[in-house]
Protein backbone atom coordinates (compact mmCIF):
# COMPACT_ATOMS: atom_id res chain seq x y z
CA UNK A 1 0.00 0.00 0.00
CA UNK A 2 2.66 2.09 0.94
CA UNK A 3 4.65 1.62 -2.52
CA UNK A 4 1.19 2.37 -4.54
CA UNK A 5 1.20 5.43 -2.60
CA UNK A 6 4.73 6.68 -3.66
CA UNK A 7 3.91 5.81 -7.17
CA UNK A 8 0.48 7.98 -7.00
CA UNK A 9 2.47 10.92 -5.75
CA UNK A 10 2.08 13.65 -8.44
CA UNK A 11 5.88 14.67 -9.23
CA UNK A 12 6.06 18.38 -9.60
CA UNK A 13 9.93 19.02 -10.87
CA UNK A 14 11.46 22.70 -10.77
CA UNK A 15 14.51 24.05 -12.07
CA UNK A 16 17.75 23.88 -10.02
CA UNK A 17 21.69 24.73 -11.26
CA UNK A 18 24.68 24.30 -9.65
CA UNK A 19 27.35 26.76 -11.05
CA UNK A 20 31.01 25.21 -10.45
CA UNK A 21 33.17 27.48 -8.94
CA UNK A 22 35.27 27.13 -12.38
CA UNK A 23 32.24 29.13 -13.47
CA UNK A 24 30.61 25.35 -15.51
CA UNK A 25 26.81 24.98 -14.85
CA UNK A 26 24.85 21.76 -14.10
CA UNK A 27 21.24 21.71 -14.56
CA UNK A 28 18.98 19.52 -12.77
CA UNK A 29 15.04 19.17 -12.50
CA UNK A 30 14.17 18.32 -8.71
CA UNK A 31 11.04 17.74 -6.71
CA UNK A 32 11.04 19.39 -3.65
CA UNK A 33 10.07 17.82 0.00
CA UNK A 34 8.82 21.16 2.07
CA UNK A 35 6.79 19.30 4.93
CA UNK A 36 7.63 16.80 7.21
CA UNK A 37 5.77 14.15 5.40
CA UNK A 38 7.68 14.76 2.29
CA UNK A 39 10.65 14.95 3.91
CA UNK A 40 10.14 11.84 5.57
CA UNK A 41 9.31 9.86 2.41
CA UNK A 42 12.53 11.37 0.27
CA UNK A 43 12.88 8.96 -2.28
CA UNK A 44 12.51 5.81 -0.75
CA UNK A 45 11.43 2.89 -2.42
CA UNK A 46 12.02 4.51 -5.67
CA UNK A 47 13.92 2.21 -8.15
CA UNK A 48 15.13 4.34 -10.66
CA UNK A 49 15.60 8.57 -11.31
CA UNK A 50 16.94 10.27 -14.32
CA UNK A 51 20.47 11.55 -14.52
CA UNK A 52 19.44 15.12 -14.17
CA UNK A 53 16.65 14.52 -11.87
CA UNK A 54 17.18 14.98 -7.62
CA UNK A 55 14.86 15.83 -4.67
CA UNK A 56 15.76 19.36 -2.95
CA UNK A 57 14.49 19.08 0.71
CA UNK A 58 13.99 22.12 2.73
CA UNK A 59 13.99 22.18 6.22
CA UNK A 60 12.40 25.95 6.38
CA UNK A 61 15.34 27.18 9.00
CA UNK A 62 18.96 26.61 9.27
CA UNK A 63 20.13 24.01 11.65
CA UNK A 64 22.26 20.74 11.88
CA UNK A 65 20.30 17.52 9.71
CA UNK A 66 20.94 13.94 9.79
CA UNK A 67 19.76 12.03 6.56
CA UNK A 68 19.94 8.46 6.13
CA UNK A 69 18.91 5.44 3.51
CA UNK A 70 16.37 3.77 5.05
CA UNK A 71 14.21 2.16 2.48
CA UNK A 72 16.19 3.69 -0.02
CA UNK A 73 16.80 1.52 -3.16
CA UNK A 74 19.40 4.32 -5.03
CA UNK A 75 22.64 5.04 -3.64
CA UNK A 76 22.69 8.72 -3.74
CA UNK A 77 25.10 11.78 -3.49
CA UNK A 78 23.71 13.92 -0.68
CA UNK A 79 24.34 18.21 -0.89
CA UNK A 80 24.70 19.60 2.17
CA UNK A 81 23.69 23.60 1.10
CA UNK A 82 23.86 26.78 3.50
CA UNK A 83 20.95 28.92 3.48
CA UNK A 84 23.60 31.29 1.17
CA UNK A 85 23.60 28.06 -1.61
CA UNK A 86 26.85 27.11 -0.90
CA UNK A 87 27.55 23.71 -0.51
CA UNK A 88 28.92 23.11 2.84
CA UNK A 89 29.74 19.37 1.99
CA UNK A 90 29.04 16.13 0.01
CA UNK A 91 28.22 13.00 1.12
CA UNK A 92 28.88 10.54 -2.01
CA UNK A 93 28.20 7.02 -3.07
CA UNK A 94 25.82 6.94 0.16
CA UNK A 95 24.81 3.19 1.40
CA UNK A 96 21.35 2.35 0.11
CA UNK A 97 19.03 0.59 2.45
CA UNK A 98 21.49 1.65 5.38
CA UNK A 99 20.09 3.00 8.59
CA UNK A 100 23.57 5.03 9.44
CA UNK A 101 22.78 8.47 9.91
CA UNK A 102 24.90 10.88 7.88
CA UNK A 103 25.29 14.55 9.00
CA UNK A 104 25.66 17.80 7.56
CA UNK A 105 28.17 18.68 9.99
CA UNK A 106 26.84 22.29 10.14
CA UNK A 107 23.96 24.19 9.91
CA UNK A 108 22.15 23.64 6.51
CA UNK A 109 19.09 25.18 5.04
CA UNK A 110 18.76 22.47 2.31
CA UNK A 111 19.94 18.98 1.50
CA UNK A 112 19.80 18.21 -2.38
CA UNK A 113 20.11 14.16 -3.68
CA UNK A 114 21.29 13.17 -6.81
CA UNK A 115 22.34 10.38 -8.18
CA UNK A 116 25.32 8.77 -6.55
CA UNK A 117 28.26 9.96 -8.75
CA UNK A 118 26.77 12.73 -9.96
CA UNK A 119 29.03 14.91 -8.23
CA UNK A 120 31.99 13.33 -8.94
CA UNK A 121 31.61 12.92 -12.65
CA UNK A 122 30.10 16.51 -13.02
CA UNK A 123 33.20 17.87 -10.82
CA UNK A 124 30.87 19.79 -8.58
CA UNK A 125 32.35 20.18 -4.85
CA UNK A 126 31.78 21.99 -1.21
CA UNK A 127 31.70 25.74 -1.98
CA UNK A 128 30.12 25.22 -5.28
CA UNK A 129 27.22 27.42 -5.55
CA UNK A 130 22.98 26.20 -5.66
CA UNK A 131 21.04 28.60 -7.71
CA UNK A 132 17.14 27.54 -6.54
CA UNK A 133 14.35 30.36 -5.84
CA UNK A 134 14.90 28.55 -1.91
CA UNK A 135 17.46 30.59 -1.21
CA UNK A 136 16.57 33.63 -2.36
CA UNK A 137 14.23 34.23 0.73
């Protein structure tokens, strides 16, 4: 019931770039989780997501987050972003299915998931730069 649920979840995707500090840009569609019950679901039980697809989940204020991979079929690249849309720090290749909580180890704004390499194979690292209407407020 649970999986037919994910599945009827309308997807909504909005623009997001990430702009290298070498000046390259990366463009991404995400969905975004802005409540607690979207945050909560993330992408688990999701089996598959474009290359330039991700979910962007904001957490409304800045403060310390712990993500983790519970239920989590992808192994995913986690963005730890300041409320300035820096990247603070990257989390890569993370363990799918795991239960090990990962931290942002400092107060984020916004954690953004792609897929696990992305970062790696686009170049894009901490102090990169997240251009998303979120933080613009």
């Amino acid at each position: 019931m649970l999986a037919f649920a994910a599945a009827a979840h309308a997807q909504v995707f909005e623009p997001l770039t990430i702009v290298a500090t070498g000046g390259q840009r990366h463009s991404f569609q995400v969905e975004v989780a802005r409540n607690d019950a979207d945050r909560a679901q993330g992408l688990m039980f999701r089996r598959t997501m474009a290359p330039d697809h991700g979910m962007l989940f904001d957490f409304a204020k800045v403060a310390p987050v712990s993500m983790w991979m519970q239920n989590t079929y992808l192994p995913l690249d986690m963005l730890f972003i300041r409320q300035d849309g820096t990247i603070a720090r990257i989390a890569a290749n993370t363990e799918p299915l795991s239960t090990r909580t990962i931290s942002s180890g400092e107060p984020v704004l916004s954690v953004l998931e792609l897929n696990a390499g992305t970062s790696a194979r686009l170049g894009i690292k901490a102090g990169d730069r997240v251009e998303h209407p979120l933080f613009k407020r």
